[in-house]
Protein backbone atom coordinates (compact mmCIF):
# COMPACT_ATOMS: atom_id res chain seq x y z
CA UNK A 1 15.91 22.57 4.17
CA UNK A 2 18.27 20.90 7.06
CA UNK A 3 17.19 17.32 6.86
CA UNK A 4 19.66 15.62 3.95
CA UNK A 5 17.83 14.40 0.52
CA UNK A 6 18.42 10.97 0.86
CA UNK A 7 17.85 10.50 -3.20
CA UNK A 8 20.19 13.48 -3.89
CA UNK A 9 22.96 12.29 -1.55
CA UNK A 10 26.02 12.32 -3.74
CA UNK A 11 28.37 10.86 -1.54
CA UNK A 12 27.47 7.45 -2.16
CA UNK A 13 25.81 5.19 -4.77
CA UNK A 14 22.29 5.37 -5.38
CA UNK A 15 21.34 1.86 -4.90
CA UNK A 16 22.51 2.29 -1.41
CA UNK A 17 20.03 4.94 -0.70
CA UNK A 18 17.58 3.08 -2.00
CA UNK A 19 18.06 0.20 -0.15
CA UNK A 20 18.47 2.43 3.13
CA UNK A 21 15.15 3.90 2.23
CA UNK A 22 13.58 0.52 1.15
CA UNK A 23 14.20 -1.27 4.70
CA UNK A 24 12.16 0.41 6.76
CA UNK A 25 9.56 0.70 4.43
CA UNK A 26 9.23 -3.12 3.67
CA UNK A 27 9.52 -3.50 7.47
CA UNK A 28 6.73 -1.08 7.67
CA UNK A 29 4.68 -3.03 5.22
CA UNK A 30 5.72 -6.25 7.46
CA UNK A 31 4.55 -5.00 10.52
CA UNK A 32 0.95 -3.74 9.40
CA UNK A 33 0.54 -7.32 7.77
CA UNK A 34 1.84 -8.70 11.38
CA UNK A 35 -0.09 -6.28 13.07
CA UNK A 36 -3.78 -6.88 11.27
CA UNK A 37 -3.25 -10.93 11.86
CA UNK A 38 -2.26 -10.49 15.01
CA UNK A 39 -5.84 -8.60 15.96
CA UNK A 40 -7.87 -11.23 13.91
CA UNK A 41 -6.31 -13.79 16.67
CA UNK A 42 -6.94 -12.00 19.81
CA UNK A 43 -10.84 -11.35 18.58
CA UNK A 44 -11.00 -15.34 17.05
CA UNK A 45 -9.26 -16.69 20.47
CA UNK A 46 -10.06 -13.93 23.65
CA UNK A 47 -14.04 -13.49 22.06
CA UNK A 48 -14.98 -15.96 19.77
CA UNK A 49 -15.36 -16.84 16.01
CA UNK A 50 -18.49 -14.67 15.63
CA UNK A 51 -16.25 -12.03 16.66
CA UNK A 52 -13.70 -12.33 14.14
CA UNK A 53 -16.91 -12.39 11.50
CA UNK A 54 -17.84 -9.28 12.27
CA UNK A 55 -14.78 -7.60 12.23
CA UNK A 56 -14.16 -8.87 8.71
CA UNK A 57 -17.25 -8.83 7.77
CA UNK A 58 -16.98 -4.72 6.91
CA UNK A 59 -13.61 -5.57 5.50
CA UNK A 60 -14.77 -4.32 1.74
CA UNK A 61 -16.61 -1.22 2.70
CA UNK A 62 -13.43 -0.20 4.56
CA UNK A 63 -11.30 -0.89 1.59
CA UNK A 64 -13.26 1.12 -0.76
CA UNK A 65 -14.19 3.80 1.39
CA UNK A 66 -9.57 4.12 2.28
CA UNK A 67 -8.83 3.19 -1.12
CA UNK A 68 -9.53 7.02 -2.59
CA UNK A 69 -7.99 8.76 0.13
CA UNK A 70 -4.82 6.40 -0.28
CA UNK A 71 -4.67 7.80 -3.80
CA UNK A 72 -4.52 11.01 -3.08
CA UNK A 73 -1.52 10.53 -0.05
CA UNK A 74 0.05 9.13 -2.77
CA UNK A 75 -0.17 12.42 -5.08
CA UNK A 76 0.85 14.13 -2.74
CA UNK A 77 4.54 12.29 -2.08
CA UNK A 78 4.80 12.94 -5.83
CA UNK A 79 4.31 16.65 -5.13
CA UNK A 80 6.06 16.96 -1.89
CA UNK A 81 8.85 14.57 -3.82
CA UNK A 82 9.12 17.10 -5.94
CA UNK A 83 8.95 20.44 -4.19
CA UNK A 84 11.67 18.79 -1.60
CA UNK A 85 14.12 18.02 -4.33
CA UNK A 86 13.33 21.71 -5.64
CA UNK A 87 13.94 23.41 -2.30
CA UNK A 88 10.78 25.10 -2.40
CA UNK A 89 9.57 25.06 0.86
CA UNK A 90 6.65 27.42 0.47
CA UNK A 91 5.35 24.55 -1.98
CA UNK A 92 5.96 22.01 0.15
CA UNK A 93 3.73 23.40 3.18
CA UNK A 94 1.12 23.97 0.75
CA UNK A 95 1.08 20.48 -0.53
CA UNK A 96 0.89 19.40 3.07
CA UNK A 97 -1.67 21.90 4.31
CA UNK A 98 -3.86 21.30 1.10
CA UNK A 99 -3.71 17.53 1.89
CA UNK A 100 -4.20 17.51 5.89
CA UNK A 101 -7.20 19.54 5.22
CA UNK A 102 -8.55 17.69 2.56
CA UNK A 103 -7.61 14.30 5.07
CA UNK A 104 -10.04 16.35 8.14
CA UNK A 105 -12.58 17.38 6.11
CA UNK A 106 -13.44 13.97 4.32
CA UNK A 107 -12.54 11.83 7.56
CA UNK A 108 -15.06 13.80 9.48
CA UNK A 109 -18.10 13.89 6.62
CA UNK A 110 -17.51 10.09 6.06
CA UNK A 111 -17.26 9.88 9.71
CA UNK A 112 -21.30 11.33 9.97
CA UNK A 113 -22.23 9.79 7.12
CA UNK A 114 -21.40 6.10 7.84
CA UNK A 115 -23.95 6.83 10.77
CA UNK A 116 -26.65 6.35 8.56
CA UNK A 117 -25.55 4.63 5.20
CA UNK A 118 -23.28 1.68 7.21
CA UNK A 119 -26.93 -0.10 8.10
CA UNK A 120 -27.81 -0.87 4.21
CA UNK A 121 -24.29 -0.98 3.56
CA UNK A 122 -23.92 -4.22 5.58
CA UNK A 123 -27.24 -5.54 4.08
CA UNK A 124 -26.23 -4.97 1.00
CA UNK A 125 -22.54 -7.18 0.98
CA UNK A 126 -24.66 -9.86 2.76
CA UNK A 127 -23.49 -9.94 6.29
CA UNK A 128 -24.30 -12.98 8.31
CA UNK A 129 -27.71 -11.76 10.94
CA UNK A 130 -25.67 -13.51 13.38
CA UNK A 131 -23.36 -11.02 13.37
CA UNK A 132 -24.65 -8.35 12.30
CA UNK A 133 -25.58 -6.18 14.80
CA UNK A 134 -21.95 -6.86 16.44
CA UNK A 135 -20.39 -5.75 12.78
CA UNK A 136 -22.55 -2.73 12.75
CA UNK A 137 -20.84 -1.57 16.26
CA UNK A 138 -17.41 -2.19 15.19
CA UNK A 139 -17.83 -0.44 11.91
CA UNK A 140 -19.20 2.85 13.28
CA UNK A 141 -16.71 2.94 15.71
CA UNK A 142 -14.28 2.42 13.70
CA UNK A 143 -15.26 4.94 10.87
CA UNK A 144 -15.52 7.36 13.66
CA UNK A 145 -11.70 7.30 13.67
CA UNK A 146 -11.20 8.27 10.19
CA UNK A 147 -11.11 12.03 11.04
CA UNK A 148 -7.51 10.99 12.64
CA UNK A 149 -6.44 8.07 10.74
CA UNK A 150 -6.55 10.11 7.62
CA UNK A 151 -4.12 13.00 9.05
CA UNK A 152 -1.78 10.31 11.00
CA UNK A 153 -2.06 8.35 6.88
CA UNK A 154 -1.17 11.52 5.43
CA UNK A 155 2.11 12.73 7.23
CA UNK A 156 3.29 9.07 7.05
CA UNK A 157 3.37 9.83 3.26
CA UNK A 158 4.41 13.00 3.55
CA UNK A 159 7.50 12.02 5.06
CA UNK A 160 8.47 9.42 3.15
CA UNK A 161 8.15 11.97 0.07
CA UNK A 162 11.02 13.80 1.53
CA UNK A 163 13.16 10.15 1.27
CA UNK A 164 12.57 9.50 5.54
CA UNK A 165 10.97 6.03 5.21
CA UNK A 166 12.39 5.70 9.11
CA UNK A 167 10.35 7.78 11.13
CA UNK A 168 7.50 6.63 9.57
CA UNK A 169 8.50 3.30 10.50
CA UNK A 170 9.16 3.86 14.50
CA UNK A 171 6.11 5.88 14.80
CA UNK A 172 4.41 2.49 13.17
CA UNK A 173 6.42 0.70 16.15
CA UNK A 174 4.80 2.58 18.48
CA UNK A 175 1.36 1.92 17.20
CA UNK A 176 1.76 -1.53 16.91
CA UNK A 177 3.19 -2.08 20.66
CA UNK A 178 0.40 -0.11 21.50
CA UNK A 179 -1.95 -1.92 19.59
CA UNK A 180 -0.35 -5.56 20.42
CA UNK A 181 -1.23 -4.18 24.78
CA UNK A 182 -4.41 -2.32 24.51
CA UNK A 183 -6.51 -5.11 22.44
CA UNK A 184 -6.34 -8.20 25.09
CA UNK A 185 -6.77 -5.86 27.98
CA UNK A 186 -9.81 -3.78 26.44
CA UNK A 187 -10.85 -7.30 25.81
CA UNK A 188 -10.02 -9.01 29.30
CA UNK A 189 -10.38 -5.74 31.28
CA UNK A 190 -6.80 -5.79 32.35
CA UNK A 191 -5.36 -2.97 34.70
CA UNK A 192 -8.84 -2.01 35.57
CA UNK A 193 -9.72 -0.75 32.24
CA UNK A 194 -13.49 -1.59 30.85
CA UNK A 195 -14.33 -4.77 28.89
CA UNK A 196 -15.27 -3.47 25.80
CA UNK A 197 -15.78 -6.74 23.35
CA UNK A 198 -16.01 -6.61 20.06
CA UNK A 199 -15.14 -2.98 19.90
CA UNK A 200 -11.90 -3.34 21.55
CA UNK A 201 -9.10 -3.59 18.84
CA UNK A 202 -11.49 -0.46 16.84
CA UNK A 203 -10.66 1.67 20.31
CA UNK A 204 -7.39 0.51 20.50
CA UNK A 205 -6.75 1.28 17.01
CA UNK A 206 -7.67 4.71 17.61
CA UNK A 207 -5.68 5.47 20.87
CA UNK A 208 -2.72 3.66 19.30
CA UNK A 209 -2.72 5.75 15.74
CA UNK A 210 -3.31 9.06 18.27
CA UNK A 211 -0.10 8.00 19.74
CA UNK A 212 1.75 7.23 17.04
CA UNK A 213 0.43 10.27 14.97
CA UNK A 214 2.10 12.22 18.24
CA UNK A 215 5.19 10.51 18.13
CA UNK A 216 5.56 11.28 14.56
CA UNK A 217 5.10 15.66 14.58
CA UNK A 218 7.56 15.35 17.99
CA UNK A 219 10.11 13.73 16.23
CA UNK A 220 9.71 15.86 13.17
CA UNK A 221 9.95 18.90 15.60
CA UNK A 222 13.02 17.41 17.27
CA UNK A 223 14.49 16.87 13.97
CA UNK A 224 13.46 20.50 12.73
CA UNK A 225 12.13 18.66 9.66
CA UNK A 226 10.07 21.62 6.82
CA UNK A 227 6.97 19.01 7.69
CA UNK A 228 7.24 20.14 11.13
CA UNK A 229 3.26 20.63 12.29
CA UNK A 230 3.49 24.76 13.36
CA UNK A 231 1.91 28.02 12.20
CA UNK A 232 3.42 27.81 8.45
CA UNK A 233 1.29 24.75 7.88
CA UNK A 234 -1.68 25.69 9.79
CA UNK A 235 -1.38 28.56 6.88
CA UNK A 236 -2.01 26.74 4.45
CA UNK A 237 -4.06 24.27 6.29
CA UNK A 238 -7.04 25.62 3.79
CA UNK A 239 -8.13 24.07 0.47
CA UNK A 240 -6.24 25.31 -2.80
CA UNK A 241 -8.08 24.51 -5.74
CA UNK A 242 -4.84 24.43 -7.96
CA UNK A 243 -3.30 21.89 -5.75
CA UNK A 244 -6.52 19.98 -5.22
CA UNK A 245 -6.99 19.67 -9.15
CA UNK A 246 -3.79 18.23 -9.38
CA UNK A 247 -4.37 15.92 -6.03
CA UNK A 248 -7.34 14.86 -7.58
CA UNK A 249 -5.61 14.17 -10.91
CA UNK A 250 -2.63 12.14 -9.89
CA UNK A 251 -4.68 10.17 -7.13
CA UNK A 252 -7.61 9.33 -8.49
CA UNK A 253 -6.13 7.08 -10.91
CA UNK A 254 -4.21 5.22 -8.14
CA UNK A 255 -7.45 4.76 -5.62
CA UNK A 256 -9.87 3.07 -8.63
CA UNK A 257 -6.27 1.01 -9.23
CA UNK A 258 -6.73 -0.24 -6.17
CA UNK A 259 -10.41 -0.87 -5.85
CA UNK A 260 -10.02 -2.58 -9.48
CA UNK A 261 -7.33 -5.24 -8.08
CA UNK A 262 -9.74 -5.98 -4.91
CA UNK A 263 -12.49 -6.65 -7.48
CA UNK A 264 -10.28 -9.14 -9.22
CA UNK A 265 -9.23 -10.69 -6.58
CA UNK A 266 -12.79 -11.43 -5.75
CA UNK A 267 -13.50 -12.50 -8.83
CA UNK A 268 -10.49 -15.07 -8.53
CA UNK A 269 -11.29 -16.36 -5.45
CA UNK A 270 -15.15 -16.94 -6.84
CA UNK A 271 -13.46 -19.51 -8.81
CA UNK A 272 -10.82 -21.05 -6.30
CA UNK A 273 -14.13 -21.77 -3.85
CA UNK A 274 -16.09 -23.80 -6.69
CA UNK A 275 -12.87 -26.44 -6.46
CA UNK A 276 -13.73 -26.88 -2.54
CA UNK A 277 -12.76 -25.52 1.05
CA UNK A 278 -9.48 -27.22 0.45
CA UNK A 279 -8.44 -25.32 -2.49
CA UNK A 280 -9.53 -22.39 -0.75
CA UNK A 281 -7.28 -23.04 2.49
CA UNK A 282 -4.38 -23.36 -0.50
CA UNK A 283 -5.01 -19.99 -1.78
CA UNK A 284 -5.42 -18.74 1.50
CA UNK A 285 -1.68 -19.90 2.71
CA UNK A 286 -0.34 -19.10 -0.71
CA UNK A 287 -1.21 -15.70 -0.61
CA UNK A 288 -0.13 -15.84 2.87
CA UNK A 289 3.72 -16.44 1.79
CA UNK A 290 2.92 -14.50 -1.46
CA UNK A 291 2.31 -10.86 0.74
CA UNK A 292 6.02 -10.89 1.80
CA UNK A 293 7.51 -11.41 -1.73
CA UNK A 294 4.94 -9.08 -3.10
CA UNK A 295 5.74 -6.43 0.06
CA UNK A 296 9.66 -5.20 -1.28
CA UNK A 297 8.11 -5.40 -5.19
CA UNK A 298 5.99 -2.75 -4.42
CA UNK A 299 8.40 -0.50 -1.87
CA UNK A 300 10.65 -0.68 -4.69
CA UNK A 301 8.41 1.05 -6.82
CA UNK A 302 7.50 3.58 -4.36
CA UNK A 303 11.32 4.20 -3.62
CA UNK A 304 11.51 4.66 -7.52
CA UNK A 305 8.28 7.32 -7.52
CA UNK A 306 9.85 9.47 -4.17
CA UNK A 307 13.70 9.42 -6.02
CA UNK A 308 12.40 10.26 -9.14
CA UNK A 309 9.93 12.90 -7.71
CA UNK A 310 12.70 14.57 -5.61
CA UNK A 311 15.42 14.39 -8.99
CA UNK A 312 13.01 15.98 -11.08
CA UNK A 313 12.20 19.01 -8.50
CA UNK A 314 15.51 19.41 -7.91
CA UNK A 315 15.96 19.00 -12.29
CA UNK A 316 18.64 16.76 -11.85
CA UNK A 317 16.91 14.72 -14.87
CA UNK A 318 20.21 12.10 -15.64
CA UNK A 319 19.31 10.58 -12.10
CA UNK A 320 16.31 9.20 -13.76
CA UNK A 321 18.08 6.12 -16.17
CA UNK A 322 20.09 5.64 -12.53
CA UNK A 323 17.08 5.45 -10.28
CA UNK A 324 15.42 2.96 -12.92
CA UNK A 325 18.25 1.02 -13.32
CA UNK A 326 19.08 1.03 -9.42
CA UNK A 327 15.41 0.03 -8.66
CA UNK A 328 14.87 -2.94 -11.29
CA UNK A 329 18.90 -4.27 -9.79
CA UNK A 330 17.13 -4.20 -6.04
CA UNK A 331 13.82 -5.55 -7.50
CA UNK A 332 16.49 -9.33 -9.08
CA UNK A 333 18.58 -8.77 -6.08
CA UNK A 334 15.88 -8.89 -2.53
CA UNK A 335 12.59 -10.49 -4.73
CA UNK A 336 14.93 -12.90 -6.22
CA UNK A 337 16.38 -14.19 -2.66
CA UNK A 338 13.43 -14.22 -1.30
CA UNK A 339 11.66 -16.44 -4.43
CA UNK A 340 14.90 -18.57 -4.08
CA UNK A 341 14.21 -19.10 0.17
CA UNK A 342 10.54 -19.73 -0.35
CA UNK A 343 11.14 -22.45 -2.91
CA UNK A 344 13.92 -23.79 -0.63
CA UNK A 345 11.65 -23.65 2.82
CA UNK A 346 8.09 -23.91 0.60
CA UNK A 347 6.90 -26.75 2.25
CA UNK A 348 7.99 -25.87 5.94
CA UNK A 349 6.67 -22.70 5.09
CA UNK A 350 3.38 -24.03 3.93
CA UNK A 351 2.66 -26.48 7.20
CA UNK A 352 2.89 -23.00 9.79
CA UNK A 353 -0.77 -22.23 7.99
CA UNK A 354 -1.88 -25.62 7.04
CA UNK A 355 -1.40 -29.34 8.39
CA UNK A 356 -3.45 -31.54 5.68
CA UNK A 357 -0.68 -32.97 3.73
CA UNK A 358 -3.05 -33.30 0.29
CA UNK A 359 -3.70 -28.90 0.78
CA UNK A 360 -0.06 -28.60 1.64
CA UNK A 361 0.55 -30.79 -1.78
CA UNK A 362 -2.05 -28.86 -3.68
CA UNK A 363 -0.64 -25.38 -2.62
CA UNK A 364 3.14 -26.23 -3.43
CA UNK A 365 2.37 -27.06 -6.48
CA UNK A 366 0.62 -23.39 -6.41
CA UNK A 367 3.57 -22.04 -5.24
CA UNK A 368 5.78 -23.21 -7.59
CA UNK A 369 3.54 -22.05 -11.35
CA UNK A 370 3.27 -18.10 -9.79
CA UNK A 371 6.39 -17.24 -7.34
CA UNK A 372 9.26 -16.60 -9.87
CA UNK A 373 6.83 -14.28 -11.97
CA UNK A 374 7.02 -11.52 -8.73
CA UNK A 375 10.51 -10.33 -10.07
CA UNK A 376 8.27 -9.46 -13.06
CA UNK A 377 5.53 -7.68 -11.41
CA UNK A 378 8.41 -5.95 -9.65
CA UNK A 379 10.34 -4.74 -12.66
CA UNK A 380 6.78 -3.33 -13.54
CA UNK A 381 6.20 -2.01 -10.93
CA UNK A 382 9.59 0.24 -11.03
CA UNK A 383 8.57 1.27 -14.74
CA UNK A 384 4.97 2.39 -13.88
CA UNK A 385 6.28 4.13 -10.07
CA UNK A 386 9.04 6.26 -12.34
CA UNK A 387 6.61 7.36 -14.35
CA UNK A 388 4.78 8.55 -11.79
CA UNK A 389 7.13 10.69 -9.85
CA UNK A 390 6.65 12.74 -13.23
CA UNK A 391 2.87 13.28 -12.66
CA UNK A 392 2.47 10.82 -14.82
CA UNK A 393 -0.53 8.69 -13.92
CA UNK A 394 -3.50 7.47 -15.94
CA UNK A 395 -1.54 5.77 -18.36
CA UNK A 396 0.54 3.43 -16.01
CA UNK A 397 -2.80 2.77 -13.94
CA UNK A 398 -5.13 2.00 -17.09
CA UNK A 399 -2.07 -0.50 -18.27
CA UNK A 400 -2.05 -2.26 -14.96
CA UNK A 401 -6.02 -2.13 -14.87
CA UNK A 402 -5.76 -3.91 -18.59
CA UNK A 403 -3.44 -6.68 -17.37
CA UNK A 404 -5.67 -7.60 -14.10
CA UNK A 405 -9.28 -7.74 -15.92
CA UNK A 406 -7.58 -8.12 -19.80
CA UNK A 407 -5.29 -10.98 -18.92
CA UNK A 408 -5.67 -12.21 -15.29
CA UNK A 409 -9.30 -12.65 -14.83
CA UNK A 410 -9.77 -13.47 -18.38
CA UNK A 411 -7.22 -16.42 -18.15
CA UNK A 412 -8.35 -17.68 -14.93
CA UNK A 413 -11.61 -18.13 -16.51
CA UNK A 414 -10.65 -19.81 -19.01
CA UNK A 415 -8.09 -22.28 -18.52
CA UNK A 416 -9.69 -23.09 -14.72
CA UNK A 417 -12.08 -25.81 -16.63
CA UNK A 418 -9.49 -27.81 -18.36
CA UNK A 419 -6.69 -26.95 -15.84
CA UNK A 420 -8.24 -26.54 -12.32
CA UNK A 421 -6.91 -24.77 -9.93
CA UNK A 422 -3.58 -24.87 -12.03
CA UNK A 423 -5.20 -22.48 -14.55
CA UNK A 424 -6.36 -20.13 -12.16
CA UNK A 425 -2.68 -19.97 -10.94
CA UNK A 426 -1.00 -19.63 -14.26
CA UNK A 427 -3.46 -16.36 -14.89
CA UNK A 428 -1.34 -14.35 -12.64
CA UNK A 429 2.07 -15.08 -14.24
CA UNK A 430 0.12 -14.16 -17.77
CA UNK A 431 -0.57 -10.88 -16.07
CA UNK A 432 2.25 -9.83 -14.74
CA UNK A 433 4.31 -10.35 -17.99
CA UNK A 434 1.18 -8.53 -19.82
CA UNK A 435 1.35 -5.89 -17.37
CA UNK A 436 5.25 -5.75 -18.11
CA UNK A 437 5.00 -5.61 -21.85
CA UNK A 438 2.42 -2.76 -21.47
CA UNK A 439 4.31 -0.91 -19.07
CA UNK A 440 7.41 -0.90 -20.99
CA UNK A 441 5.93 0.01 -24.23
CA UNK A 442 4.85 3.30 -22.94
CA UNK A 443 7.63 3.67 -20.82
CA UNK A 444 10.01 3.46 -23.73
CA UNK A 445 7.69 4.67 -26.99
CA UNK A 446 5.79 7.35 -25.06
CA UNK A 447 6.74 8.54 -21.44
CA UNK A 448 10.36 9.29 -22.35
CA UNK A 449 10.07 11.20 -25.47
CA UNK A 450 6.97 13.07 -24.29
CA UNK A 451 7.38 13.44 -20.71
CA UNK A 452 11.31 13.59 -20.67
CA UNK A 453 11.29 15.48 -23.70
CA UNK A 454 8.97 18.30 -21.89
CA UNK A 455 11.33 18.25 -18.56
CA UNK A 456 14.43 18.50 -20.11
CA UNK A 457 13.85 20.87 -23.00
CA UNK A 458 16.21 20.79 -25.40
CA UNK A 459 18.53 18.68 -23.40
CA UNK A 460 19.20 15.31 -24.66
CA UNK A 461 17.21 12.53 -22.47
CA UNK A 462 18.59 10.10 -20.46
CA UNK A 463 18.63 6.59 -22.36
CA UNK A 464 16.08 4.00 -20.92
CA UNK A 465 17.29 1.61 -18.89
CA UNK A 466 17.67 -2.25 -19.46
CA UNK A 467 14.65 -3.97 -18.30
């Protein structure tokens, strides 16, 4: 393999690959954020509020229906982690052609289906009649493109498995350029093209992630990269049901992780709205700030899951304390600055999203009970993406799925009556140290004698690092 393991690299201290692999994969998680706001304006502002209603009316449908399929592009960085660090090319390509066709296949049948289940679909979550028939347009076109988001979602992963979190990154430039142009002129009808309303920023969506997905097997080509889209993957471009077991395994987990956190979330905010439409506009702006604190906690532990993935293929198993160590150090170092700024700049922060000074009051005050305790989520979140790089999944999920509806919801729940919104705010500090305390038992009482124990054999396992 000619492209340089970035988490293997010798010649230089581990924490500095990790950080070069962590910037353009925060900046990636940046620019989607950026990108997704900046869409919700041009439909609120070029069309009109009902506009913006339908787009986001769909919003949880899409979430659940991405959320599996996200699980399993995860798996397989774990895999292709792994088989990269190994040098075992053959593996690698079957991995990647297991996965792409596994992305076409399901991105074409949900494609057909959402013809005909999207009508009660939209029924069923309660969307608006004023907007429904404009919602029901968007979403079909925009499930239409799943048979090439999925592949484009796929290789992003892919690459990033092999420790390139840059070209994943400048084909994401590309779409988002793309995306930024195409939107107000499908909407406008600039340059000649069609006015296309509401459906705009779905077509542009597609003809931006085409483009991007293009840019992405170029440069791989260019760069003679193993992922390289030719004849060798096409190969394998069939479903294996060893790998697919094992997809299915190690993904699952992390898709119903991330449905379970959208349910609590909407279970939280059932209780923010009962204190008003200003306490809502506070969690709204808090979350706002929140994303890009939360954003380099969880690259960190997805840096930690592709390091660890490509030291155990390669069975270079003393890298493991390192890469643990190296990721909680960036997790203090970048959340902690960050926490530190926002406190600083919290209120100037606060007044880009809001401009009533009692909200602005009401969500410092927010700020200030739940921002430190993202250093802890982050440590966690190192823990849990270690122990994943291993193949090592259900356990790490069902801990974080026992802190969110064991702690967080719970606590909200309770303390919101005496406390108010207060209470609701402290339940996400209580979780993340839960989460922390859970993650860390198994980490140190179970993953590293059984897991570690089976890697290394009879050699003596690294010791646990200092969390």
């Amino acid at each position: 393999m000619q492209q340089r393991r970035l988490a293997l690299d010798d010649s230089r201290p581990l924490w500095q690959a990790m950080l070069a692999f962590l910037v353009p994969l925060m900046l990636s998680n940046i620019l989607q954020s950026a990108s997704a706001t900046l869409n919700s304006i041009y439909l609120g502002r070029l069309i009109g509020v009902h506009a913006l209603a339908a787009a986001s009316s769909f919003f949880p449908i899409i979430f659940f229906m991405i959320a599996f399929f996200i699980g399993i592009a995860s798996a397989s960085s774990v895999l292709i982690g792994q088989a990269y660090g190994a040098r075992n090319e053959e593996q690698l390509k079957a991995v990647a052609g297991t996965t792409l066709a596994l992305a076409i296949g399901s991105g074409a049948i949900i494609a057909a289906a959402s013809w005909f289940f999207l009508p009660p679909l939209l029924h069923l979550i309660g969307t608006p009649l004023d907007v429904y028939d404009d919602a029901l347009i968007y979403a079909r076109v925009w499930f239409l493109s799943l048979p090439l988001f999925f592949p484009y979602l796929a290789y992003t992963t892919f690459v990033r498995g092999t420790g390139d979190s840059r070209t994943p990154f400048l084909a994401l430039i590309v779409s988002t350029v793309l995306i930024m142009i195409l939107t107000p002129a499908l909407i406008r009808g600039w340059f000649g093209l069609p006015q296309l309303g509401i459906v705009s920023a779905a077509i542009a969506g597609i003809i931006a992630n085409a483009l991007a997905l293009a840019f992405l097997l170029v440069a791989l080509a260019l760069e003679k990269n193993p992922l390289a889209l030719d004849m060798s993957i096409v190969r394998h471009m069939n479903i294996e049901p060893r790998l697919l077991r094992t997809l299915i395994r190690i993904g699952i987990p992390t898709g119903l992780q991330m449905v379970m956190v959208s349910l609590a979330e909407i279970a939280v905010i059932s209780i923010v709205n009962r204190f008003g439409s200003s306490a809502t506009a506070a969690y709204g702006a808090v979350n706002q700030i929140v994303s890009y604190v939360q954003f380099p906690a969880i690259s960190i532990g997805i840096a930690a899951s592709i390091f660890g993935a490509q030291s155990i293929g390669a069975k270079r198993f003393d890298r493991l304390r390192t890469i643990a160590r190296a990721g909680v150090t960036l997790n203090w170092a970048i959340c902690g600055a960050l926490i530190a700024i926002v406190y600083v700049f919290n209120d100037a922060f606060l007044s880009l999203f809001i401009t009533d000074a009692h909200v602005i009051e009401t969500a410092h005050d927010l700020l200030a009970i739940t921002l430190w305790s993202y250093v802890i989520f982050g440590t966690s979140s190192v823990l849990s993406g270690l122990m994943r790089s291993s193949g090592e999944v259900l356990w790490p999920t069902a801990l974080s799925i026992v802190a969110i509806w064991g702690v967080e919801v719970p606590v909200a729940y309770a303390l919101a009556p005496h406390l108010g919104l207060r209470g609701v705010w402290i339940a996400y500090p209580a979780a993340f140290c839960a989460g922390l305390l859970f993650q860390t038992i198994y980490y140190y009482g179970f993953w590293r004698r059984k897991k570690l124990t089976t890697l290394l054999g009879d050699a003596k396992p690294p010791e646990p690092v200092a969390t």
